[in-house]
C-alpha atoms as a PDB file:
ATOM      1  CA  UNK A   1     -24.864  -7.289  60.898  1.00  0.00           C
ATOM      2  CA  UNK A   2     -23.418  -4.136  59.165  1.00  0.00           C
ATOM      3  CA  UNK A   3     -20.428  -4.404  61.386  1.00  0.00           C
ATOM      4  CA  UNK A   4     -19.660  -8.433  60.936  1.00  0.00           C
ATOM      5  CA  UNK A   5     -19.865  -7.175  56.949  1.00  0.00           C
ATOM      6  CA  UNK A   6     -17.367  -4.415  57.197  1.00  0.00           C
ATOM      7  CA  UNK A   7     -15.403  -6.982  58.948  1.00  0.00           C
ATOM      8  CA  UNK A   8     -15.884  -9.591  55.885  1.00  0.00           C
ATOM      9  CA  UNK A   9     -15.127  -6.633  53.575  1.00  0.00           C
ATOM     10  CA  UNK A  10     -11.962  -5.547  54.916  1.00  0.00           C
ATOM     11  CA  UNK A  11     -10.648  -9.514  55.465  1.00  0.00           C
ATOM     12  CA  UNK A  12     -11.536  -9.671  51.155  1.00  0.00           C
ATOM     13  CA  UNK A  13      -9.611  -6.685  50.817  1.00  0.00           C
ATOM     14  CA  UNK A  14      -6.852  -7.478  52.808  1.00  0.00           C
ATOM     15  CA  UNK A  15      -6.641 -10.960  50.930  1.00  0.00           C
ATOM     16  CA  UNK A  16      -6.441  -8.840  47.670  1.00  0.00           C
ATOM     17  CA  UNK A  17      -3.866  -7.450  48.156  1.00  0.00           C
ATOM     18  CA  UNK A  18      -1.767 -10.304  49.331  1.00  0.00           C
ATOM     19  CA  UNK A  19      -2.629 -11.786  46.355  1.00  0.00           C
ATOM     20  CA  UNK A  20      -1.391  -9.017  44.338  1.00  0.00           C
ATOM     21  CA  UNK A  21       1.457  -8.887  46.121  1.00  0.00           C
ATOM     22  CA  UNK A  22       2.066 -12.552  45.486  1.00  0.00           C
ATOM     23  CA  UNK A  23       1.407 -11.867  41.633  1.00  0.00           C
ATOM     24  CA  UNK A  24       3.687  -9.416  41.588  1.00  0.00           C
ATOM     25  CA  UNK A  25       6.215 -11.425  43.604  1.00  0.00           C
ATOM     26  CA  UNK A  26       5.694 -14.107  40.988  1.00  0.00           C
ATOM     27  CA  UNK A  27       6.064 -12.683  37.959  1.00  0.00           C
ATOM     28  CA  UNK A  28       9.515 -11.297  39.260  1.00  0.00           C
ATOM     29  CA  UNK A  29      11.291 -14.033  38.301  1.00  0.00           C
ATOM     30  CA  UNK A  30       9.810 -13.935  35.062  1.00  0.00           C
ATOM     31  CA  UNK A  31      10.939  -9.911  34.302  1.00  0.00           C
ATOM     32  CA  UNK A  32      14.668 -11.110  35.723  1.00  0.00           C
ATOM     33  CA  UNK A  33      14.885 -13.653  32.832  1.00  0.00           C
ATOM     34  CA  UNK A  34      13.162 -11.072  30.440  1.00  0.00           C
ATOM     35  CA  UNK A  35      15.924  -8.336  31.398  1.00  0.00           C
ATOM     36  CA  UNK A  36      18.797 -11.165  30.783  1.00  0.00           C
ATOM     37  CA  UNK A  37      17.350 -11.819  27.334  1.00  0.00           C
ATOM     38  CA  UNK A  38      17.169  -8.402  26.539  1.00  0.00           C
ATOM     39  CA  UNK A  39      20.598  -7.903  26.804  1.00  0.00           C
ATOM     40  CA  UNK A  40      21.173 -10.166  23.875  1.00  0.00           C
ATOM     41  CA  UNK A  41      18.986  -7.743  21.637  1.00  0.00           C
ATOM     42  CA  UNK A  42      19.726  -3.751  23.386  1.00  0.00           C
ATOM     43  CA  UNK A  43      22.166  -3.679  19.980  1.00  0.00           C
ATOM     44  CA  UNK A  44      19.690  -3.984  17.585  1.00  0.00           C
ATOM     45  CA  UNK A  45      16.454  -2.791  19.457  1.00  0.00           C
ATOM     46  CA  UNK A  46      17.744   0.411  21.281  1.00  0.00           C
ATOM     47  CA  UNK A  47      17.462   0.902  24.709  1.00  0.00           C
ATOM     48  CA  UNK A  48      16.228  -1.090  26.860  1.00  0.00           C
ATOM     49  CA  UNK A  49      12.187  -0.896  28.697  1.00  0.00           C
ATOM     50  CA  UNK A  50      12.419  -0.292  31.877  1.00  0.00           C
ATOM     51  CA  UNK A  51       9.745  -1.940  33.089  1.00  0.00           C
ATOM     52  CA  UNK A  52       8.435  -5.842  31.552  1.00  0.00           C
ATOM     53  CA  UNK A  53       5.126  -6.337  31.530  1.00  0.00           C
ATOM     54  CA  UNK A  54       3.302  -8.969  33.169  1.00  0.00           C
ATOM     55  CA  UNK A  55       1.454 -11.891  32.371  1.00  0.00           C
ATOM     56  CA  UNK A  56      -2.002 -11.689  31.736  1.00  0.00           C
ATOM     57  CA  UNK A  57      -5.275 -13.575  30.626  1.00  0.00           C
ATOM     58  CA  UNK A  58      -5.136 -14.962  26.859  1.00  0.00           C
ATOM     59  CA  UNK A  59      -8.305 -13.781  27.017  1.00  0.00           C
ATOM     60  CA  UNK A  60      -7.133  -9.975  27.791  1.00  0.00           C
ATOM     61  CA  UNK A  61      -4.073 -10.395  25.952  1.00  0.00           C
ATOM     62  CA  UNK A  62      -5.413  -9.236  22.496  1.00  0.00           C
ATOM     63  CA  UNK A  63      -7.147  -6.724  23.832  1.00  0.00           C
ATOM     64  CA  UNK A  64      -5.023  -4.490  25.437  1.00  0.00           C
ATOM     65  CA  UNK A  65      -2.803  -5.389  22.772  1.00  0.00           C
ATOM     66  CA  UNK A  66      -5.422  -3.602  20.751  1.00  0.00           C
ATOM     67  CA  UNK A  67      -5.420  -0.954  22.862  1.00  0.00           C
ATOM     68  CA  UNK A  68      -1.733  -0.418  23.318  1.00  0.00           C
ATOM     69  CA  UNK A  69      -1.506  -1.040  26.578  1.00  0.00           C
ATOM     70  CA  UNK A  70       0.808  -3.004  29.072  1.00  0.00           C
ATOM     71  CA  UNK A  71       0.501  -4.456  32.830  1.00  0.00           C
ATOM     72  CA  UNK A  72       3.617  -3.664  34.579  1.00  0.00           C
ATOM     73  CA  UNK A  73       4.297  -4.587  37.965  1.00  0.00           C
ATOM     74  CA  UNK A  74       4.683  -0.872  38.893  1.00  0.00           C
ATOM     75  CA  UNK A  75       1.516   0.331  37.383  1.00  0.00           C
ATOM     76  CA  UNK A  76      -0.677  -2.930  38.401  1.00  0.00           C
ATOM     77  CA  UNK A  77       0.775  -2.071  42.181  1.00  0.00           C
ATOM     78  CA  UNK A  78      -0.227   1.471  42.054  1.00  0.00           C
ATOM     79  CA  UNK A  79      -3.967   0.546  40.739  1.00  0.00           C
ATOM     80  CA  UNK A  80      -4.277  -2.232  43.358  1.00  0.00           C
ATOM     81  CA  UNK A  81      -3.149   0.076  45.870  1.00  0.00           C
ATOM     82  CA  UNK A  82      -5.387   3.340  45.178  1.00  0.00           C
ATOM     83  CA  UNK A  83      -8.108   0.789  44.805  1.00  0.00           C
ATOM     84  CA  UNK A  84      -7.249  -0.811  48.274  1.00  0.00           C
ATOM     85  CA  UNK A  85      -6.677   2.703  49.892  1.00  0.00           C
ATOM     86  CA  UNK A  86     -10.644   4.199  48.118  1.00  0.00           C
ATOM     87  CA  UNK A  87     -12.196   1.202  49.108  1.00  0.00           C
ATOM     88  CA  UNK A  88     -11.327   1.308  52.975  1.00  0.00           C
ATOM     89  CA  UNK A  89     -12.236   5.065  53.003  1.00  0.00           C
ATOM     90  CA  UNK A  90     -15.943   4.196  51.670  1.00  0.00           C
ATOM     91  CA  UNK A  91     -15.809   1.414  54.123  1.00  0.00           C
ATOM     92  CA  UNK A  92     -15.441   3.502  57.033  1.00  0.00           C
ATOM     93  CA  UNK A  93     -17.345   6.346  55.293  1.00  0.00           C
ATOM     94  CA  UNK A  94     -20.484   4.994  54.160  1.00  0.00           C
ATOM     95  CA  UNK A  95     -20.336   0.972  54.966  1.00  0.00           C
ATOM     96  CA  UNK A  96     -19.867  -2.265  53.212  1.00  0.00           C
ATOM     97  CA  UNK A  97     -22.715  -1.357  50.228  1.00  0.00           C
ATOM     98  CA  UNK A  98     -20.350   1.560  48.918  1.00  0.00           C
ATOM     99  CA  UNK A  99     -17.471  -0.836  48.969  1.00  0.00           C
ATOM    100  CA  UNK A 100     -18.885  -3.697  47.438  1.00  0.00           C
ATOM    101  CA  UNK A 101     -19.836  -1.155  44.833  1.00  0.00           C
ATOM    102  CA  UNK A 102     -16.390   0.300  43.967  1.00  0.00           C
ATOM    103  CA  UNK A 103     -15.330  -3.326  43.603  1.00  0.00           C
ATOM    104  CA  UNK A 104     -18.045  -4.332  41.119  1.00  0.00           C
ATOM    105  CA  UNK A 105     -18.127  -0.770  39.388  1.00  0.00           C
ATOM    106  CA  UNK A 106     -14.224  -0.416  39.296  1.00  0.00           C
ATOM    107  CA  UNK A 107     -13.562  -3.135  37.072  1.00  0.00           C
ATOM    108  CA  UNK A 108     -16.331  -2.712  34.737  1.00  0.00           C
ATOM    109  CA  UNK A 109     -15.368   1.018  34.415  1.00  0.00           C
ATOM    110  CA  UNK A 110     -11.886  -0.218  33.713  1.00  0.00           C
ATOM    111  CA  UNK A 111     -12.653  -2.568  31.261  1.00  0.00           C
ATOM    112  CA  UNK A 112     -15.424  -0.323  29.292  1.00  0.00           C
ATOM    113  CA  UNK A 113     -12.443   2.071  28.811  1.00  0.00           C
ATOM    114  CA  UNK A 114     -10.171  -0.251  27.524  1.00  0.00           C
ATOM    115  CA  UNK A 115     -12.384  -1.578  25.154  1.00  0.00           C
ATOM    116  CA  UNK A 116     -13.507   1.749  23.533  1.00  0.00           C
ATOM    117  CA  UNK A 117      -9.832   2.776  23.658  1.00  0.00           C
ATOM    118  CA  UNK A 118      -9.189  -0.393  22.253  1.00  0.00           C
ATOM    119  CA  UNK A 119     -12.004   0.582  19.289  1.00  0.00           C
ATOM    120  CA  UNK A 120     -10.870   3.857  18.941  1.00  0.00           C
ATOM    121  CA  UNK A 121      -7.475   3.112  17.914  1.00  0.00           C
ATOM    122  CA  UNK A 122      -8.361   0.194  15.655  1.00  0.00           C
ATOM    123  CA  UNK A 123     -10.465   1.902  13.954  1.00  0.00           C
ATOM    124  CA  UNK A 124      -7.903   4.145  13.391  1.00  0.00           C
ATOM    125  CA  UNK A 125      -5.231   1.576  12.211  1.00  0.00           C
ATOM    126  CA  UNK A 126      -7.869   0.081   9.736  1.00  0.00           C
ATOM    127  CA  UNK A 127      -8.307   3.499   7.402  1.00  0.00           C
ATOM    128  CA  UNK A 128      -4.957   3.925   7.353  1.00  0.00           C
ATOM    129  CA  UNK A 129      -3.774   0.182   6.586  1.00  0.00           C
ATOM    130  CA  UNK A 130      -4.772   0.873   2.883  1.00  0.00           C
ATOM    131  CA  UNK A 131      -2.592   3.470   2.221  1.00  0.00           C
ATOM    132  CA  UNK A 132       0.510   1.545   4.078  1.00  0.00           C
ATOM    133  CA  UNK A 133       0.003  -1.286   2.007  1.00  0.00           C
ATOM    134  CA  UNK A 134      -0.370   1.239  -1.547  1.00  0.00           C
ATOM    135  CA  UNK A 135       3.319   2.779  -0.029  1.00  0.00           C
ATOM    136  CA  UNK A 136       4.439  -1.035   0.274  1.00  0.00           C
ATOM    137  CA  UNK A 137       3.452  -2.052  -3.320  1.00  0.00           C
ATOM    138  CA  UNK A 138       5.463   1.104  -4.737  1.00  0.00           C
ATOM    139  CA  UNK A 139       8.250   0.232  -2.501  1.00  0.00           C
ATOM    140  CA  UNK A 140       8.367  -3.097  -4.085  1.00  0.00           C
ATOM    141  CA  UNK A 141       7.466  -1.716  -8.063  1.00  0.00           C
ATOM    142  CA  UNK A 142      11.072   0.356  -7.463  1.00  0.00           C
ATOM    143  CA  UNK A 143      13.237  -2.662  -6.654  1.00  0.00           C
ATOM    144  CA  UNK A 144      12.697  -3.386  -2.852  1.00  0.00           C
ATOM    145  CA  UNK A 145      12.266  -6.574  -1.590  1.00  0.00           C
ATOM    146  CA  UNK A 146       9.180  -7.551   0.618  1.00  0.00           C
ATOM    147  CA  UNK A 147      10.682  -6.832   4.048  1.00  0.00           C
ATOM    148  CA  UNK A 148      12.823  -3.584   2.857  1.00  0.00           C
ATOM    149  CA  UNK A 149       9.518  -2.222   1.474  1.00  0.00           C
ATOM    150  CA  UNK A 150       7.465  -2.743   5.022  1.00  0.00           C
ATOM    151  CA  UNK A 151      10.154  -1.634   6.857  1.00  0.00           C
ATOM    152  CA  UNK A 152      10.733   1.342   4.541  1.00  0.00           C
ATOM    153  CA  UNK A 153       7.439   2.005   3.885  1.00  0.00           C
ATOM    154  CA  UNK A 154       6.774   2.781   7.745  1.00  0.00           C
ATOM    155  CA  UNK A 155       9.023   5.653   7.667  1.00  0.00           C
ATOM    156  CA  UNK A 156       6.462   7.658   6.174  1.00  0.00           C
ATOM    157  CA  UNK A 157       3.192   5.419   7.273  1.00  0.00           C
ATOM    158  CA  UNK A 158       0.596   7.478   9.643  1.00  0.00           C
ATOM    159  CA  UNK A 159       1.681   7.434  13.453  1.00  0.00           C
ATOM    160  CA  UNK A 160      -1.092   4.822  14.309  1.00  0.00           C
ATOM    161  CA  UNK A 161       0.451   2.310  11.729  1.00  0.00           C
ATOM    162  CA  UNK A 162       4.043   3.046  12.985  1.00  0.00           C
ATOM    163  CA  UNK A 163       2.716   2.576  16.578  1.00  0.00           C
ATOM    164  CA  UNK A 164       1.315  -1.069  15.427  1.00  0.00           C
ATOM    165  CA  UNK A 165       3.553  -2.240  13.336  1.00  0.00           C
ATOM    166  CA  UNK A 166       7.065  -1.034  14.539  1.00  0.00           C
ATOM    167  CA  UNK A 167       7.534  -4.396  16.119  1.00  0.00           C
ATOM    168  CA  UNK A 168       7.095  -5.875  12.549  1.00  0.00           C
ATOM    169  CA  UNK A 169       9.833  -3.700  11.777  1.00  0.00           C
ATOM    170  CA  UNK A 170      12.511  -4.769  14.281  1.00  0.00           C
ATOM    171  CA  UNK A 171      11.446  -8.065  13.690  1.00  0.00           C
ATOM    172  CA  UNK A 172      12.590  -7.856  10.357  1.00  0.00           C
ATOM    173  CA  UNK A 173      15.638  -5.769  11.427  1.00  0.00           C
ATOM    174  CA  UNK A 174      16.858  -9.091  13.341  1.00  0.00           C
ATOM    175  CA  UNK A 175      15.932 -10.784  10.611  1.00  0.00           C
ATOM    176  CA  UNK A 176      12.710 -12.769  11.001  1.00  0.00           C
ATOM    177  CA  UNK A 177      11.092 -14.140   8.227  1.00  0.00           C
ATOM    178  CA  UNK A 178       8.471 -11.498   7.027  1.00  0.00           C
ATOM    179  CA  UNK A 179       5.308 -14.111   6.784  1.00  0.00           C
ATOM    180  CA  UNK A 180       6.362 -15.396  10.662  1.00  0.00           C
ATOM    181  CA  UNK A 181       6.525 -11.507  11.806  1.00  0.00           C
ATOM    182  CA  UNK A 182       3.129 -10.507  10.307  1.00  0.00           C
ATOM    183  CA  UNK A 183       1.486 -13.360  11.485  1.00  0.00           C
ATOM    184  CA  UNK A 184       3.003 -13.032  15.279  1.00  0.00           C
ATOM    185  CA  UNK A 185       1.044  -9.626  14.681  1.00  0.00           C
ATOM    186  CA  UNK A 186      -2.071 -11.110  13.432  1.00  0.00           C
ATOM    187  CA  UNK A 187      -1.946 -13.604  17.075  1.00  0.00           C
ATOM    188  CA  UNK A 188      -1.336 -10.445  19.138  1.00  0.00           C
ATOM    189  CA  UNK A 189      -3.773  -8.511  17.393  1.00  0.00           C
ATOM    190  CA  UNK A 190      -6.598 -10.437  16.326  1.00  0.00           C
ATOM    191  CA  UNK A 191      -7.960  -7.765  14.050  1.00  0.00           C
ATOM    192  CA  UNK A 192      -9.395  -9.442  10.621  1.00  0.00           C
ATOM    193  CA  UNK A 193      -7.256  -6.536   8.426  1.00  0.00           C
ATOM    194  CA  UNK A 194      -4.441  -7.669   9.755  1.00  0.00           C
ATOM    195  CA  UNK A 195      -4.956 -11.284   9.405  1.00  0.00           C
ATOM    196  CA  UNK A 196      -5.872 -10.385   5.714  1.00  0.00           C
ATOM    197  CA  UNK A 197      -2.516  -8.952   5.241  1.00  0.00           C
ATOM    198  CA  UNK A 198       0.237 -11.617   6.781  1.00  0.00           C
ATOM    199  CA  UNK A 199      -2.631 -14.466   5.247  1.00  0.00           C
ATOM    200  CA  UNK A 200      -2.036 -12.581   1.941  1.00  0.00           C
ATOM    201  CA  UNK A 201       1.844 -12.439   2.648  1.00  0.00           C
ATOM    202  CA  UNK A 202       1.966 -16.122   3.851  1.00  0.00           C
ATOM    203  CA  UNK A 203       0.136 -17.733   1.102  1.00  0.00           C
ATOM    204  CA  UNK A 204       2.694 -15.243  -1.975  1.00  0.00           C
ATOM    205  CA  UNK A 205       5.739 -16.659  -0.024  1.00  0.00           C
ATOM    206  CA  UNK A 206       4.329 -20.002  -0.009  1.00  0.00           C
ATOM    207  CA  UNK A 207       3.037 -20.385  -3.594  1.00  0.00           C
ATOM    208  CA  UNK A 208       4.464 -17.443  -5.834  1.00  0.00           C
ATOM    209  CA  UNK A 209       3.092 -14.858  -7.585  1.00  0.00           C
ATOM    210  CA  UNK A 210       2.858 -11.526  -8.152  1.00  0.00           C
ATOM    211  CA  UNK A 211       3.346  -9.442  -4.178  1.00  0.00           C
ATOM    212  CA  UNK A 212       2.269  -6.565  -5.979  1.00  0.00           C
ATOM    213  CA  UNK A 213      -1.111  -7.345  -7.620  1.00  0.00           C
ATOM    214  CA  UNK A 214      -1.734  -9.253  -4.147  1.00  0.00           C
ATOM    215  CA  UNK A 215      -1.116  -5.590  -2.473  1.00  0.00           C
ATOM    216  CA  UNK A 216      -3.137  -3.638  -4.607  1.00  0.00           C
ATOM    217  CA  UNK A 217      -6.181  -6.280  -4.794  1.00  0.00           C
ATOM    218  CA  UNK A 218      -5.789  -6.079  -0.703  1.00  0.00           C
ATOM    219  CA  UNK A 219      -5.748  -2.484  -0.227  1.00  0.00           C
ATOM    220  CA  UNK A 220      -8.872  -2.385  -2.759  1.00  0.00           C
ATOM    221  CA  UNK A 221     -10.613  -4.807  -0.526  1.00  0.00           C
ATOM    222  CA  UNK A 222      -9.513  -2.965   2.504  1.00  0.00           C
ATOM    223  CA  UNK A 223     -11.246   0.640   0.963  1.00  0.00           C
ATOM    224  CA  UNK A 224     -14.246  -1.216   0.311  1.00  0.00           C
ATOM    225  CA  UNK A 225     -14.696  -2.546   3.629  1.00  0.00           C
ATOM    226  CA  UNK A 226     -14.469   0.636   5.116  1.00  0.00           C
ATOM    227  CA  UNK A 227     -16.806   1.918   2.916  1.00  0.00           C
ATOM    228  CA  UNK A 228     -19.493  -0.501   3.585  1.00  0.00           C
ATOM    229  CA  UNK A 229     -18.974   0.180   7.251  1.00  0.00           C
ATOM    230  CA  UNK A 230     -19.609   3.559   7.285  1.00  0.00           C
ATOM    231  CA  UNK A 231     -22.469   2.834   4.838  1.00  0.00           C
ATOM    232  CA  UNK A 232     -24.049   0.274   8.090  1.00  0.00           C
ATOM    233  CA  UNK A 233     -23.069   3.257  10.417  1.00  0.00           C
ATOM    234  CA  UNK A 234     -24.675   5.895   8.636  1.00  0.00           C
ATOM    235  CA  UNK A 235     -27.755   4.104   7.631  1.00  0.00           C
ATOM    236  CA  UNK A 236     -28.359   2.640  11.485  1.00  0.00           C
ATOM    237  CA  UNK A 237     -28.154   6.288  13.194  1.00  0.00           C
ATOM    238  CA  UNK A 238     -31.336   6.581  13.143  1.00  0.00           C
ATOM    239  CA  UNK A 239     -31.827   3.555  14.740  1.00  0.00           C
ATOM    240  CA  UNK A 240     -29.183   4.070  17.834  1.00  0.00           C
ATOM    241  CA  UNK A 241     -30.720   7.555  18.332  1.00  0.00           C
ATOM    242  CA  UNK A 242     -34.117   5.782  18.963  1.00  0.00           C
ATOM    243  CA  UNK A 243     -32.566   3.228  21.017  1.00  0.00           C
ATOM    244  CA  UNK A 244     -30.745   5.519  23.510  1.00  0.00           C
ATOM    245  CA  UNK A 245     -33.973   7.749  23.711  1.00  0.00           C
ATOM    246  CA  UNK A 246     -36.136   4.506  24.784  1.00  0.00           C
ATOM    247  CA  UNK A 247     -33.363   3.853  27.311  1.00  0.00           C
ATOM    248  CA  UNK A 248     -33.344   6.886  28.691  1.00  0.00           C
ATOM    249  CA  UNK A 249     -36.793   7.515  29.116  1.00  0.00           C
ATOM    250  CA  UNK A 250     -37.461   5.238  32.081  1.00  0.00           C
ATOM    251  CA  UNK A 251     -34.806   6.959  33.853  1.00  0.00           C
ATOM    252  CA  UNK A 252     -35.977  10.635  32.644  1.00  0.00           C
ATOM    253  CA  UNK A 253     -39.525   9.640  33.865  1.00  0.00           C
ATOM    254  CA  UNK A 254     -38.434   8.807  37.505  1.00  0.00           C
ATOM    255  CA  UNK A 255     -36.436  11.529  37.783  1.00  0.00           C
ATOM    256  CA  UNK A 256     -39.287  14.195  37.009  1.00  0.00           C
ATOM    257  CA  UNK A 257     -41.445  11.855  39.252  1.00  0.00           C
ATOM    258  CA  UNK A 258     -38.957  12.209  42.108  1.00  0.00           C
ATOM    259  CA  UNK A 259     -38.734  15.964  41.629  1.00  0.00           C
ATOM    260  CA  UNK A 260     -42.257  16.380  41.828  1.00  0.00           C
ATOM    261  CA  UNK A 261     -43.226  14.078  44.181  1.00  0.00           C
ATOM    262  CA  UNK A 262     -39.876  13.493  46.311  1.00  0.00           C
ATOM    263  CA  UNK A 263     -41.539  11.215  48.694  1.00  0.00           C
ATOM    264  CA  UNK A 264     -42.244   9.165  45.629  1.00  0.00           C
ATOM    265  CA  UNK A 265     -38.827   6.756  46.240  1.00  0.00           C
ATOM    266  CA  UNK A 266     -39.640   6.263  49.885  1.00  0.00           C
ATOM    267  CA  UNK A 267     -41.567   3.175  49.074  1.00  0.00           C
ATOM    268  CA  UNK A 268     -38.423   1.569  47.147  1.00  0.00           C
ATOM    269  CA  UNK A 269     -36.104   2.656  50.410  1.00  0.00           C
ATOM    270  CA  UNK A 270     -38.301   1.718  53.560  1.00  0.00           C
ATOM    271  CA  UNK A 271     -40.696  -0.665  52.408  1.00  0.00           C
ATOM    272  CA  UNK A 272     -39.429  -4.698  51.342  1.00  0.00           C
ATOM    273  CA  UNK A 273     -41.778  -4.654  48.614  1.00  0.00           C
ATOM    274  CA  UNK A 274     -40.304  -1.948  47.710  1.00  0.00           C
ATOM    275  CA  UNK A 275     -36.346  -3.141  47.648  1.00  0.00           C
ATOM    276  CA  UNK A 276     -37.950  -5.954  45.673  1.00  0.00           C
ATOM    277  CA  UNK A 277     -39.626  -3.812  42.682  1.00  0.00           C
ATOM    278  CA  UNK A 278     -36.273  -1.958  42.747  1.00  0.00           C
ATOM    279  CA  UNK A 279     -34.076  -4.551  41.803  1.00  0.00           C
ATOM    280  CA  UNK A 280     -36.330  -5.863  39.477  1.00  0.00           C
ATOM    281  CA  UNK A 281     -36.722  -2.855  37.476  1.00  0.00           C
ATOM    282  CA  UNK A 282     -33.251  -2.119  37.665  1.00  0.00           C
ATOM    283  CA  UNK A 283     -32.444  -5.573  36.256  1.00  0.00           C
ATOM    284  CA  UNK A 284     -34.877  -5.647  33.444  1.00  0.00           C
ATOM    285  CA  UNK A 285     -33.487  -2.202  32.794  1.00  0.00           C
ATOM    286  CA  UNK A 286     -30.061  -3.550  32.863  1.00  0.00           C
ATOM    287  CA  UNK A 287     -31.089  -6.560  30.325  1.00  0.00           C
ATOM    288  CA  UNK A 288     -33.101  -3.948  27.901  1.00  0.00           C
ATOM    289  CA  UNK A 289     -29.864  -1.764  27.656  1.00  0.00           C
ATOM    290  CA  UNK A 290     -27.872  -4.836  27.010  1.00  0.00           C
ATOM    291  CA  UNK A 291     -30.655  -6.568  24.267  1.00  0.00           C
ATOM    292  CA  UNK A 292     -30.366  -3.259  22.468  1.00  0.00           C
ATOM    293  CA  UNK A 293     -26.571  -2.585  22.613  1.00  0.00           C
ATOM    294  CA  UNK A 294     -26.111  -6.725  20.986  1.00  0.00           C
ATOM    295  CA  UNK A 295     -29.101  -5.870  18.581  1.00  0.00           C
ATOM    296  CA  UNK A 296     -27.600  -3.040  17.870  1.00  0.00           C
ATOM    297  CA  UNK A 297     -24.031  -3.728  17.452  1.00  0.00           C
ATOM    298  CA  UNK A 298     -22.545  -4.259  13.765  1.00  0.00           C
ATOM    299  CA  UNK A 299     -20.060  -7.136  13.103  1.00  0.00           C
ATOM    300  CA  UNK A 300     -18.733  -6.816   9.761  1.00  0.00           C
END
């Protein structure tokens, strides 16, 4: 039985990566009509990238957007491959089970880490937007127009904020109109600040007004968000401590049981009881982690 799976297992993995290869393959004639646009624009937006990203989900689109990353054909290969080559050592190693694990456990790794990078870096971007938008307002008090004060005002804007919104910036280089290049970066984005700031910019073109009293009321807004947020984080600490101890616990508890008592596990390995109890209290361990991380979690 353990040899028809290994045979299943290496037919899935085999199919993989003919699929990737196909993706890849596919997506080529999308990076050769990306490379002849580009030459239009290598003028105005410096050299060109050597390598086009590819498609992905719309679903995964804003977030590794968020996280400043980009699916290339070169790096997706490389992944697909290492994954490929790890996967058919554990399957000659130690058997199907390991392999079935790296592919369940890979991706979920992968994604975790993009999200908290993804977190990280927002959260970043959004205590530093204020301060952009304070250096945009003066920019405009001195003479400049709207898009000479965001692109002028990046110049001296916190890396993270260059790093975001330099694409604003040759946007409005080529001469975009400032509300359609904010908002582009609102779609890509998807972070609420952001979509505060081209709404705010959007709706000044659209119906007049004062830019600069819009600016300052934003970037007021903006501090006070971020204050309230820490307030939530600070006054919930307490609160996540308690939850990761009462997560922990079960796990602490069998792992003092097991070095007392090692033959404690041999019920959950040999007998089918046994593999029954185990997966349910690894699921309902599973679910309590998860309840607690949602209950938890702050969306302001």
């Amino acid at each position: 039985m353990l040899r028809g799976a290994a045979f299943l297992m290496l037919a899935l993995l085999i199919l993989l990566a003919v699929a990737g290869h196909w993706l890849a393959q596919r997506s080529a004639a999308h990076a050769r009509l990306d490379r002849r646009l580009a030459v239009l624009s290598r003028a105005g937006s410096g050299s060109p990238r050597l390598a086009l990203p590819l498609s992905v989900p719309e679903r995964m689109a804003p977030l590794l957007a968020r996280a400043q990353l980009e699916v290339t054909p070169r790096s997706a290969g490389i992944l697909a491959g290492s994954l490929v080559l790890i996967a058919l050592f554990l399957l000659l190693l130690s058997g199907p089970v390991a392999v079935l694990a790296l592919i369940i456990g890979a991706p979920l790794l992968l994604f975790a880490w993009i999200r908290q990078r993804a977190h990280r870096r927002i959260e970043a971007l959004v205590d530093a937007l204020p301060f952009y938008i304070d250096a945009v307002r003066q920019m405009q008090t001195v003479g400049n127009s709207l898009s000479q004060a965001l692109e002028r005002a990046l110049g001296d804007a916190p890396a993270i904020v260059r790093a975001y919104l330099a694409p604003v910036g040759r946007r409005l280089e080529l001469g975009a109109p400032v509300g359609d290049a904010m908002q582009q970066l609102a779609d890509r984005l998807r972070v609420p600040e952001i979509s505060m700031l081209a709404a705010a910019i959007r709706t000044n073109l659209r119906y007049g007004g004062s830019i600069t009293a819009v600016l300052s009321n934003l970037a007021t807004i903006l501090r006070e968000r971020i204050r309230i947020k820490r307030e939530l984080r600070a006054a919930t600490s307490e609160a996540k401590v308690s939850s990761r101890v009462l997560i922990a616990m079960p796990l602490v508890a069998m792992a003092l049981l097991m070095s007392m008592n090692p033959s404690y596990i041999d019920f959950f390995l040999a007998d089918p009881r046994g593999h029954r109890l185990a997966v349910v209290a690894i699921g309902l361990q599973a679910a309590g982690m998860l309840v607690m991380r949602r209950v938890m979690r702050l969306a302001f």
